[in-house]
Protein backbone atom coordinates (compact mmCIF):
# COMPACT_ATOMS: atom_id res chain seq x y z
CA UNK A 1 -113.63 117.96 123.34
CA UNK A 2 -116.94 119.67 124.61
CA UNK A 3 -119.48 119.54 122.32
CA UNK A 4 -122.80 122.05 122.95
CA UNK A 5 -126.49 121.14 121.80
CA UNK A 6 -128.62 123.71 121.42
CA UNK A 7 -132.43 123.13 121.23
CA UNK A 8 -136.13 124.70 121.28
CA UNK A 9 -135.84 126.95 119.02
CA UNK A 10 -138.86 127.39 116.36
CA UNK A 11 -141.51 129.60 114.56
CA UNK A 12 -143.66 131.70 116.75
CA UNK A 13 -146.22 134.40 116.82
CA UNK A 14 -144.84 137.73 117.93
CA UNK A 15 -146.04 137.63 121.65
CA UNK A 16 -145.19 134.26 121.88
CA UNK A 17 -142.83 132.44 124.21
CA UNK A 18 -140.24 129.63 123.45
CA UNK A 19 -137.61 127.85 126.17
CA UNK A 20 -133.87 126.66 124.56
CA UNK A 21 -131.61 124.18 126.21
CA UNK A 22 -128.03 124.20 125.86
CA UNK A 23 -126.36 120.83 126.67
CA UNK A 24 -122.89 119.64 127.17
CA UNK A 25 -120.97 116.98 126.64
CA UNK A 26 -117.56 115.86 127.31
CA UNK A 27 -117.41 118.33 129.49
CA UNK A 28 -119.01 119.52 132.73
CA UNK A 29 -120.64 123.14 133.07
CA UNK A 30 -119.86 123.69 136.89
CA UNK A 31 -117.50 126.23 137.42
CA UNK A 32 -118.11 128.61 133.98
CA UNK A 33 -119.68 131.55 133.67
CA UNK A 34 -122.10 130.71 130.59
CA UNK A 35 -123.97 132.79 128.02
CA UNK A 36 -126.65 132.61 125.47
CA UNK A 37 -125.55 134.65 121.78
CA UNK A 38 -127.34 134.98 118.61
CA UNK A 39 -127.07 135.74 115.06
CA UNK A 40 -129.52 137.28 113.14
CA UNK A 41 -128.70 137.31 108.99
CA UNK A 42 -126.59 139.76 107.75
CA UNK A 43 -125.33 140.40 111.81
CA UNK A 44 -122.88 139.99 113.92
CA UNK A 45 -123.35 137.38 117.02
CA UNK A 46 -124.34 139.15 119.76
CA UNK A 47 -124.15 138.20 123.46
CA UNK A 48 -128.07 138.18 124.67
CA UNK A 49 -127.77 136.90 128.39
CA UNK A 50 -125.27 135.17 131.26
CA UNK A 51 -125.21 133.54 133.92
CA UNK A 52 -122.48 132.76 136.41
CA UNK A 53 -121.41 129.30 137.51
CA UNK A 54 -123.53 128.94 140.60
CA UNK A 55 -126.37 130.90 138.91
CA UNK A 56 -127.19 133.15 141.25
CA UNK A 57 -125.98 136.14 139.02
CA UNK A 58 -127.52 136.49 135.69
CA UNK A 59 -127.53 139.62 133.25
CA UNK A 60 -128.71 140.46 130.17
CA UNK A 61 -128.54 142.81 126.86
CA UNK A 62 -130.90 145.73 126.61
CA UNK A 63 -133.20 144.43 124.69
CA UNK A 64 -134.18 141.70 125.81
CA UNK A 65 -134.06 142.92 129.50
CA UNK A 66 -137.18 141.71 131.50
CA UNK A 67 -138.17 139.00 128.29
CA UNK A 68 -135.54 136.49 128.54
CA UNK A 69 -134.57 134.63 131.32
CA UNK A 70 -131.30 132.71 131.67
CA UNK A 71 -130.84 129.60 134.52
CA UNK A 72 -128.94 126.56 134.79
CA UNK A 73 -128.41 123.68 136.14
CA UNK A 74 -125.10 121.87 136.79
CA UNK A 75 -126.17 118.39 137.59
CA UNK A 76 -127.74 118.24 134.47
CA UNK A 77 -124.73 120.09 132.60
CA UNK A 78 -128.11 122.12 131.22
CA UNK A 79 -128.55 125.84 130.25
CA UNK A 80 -131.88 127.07 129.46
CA UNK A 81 -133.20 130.84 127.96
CA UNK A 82 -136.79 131.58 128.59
CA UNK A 83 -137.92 133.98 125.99
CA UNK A 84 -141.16 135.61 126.25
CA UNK A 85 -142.90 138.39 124.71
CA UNK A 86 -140.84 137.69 121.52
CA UNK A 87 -140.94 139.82 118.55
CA UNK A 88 -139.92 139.83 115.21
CA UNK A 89 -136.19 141.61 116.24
CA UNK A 90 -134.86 138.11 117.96
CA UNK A 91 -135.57 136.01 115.36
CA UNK A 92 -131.79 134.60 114.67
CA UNK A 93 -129.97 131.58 115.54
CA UNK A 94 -129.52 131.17 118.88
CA UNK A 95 -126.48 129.64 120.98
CA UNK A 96 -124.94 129.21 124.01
CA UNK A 97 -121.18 128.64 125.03
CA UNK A 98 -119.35 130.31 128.05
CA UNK A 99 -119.87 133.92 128.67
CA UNK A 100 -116.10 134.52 127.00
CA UNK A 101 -116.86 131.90 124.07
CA UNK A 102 -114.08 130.20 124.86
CA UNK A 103 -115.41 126.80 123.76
CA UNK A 104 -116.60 125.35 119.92
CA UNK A 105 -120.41 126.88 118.92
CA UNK A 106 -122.65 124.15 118.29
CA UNK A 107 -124.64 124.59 115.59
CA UNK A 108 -127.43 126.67 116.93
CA UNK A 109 -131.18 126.44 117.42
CA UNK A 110 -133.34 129.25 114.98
CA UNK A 111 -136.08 131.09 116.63
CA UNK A 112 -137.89 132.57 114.01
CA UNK A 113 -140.86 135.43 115.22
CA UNK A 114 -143.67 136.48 112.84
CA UNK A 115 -145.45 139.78 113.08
């Protein structure tokens, strides 16, 4: 049973930058396209960015296009979302799983940005 560990998240200044990591366990990465999500209250989960398995392809939602960064890497069964230039819209509870979901959400890591 994979289990996913988000991390990194916190309370920042809008402007501000913050880095989340996504591990695995119990199962290895390599081979899955994977994707960061969040949910802000009141919201849906949205996807936010992705990645495919060899990360050479990423892509991203609108708005955070040219903020957030997605890369991985497999021998460390790591995903990681560089946010910068945050404002108060992304704060939510953030997550990653494969870009389809198909695996169990962890439980999240909260980025919460201040105006």
């Amino acid at each position: 049973q994979v289990q996913l560990a988000e991390s990194g998240g916190g309370l920042v200044q809008a402007g501000g930058s913050l880095r989340l990591s996504c591990a695995a366990s119990g199962r290895t990465f390599s081979g899955y396209a994977m994707g960061w999500f969040r949910q802000a209250p009141g919201k849906e989960r949205e996807f936010v960015a992705g990645i495919d398995w060899t990360g050479s392809n990423t892509y991203y939602a609108d708005s955070v296009k040219g903020r957030f960064t997605i890369s991985r890497d497999n021998a460390k069964n790591t995903v990681y979302l560089q946010m910068n230039s945050l404002k108060p819209e992304d704060t939510a509870a953030y997550y990653c799983n494969t870009r389809s979901g198909a695996w169990n959400w962890g439980q999240g890591t909260q980025v919460t940005v201040s105006s």
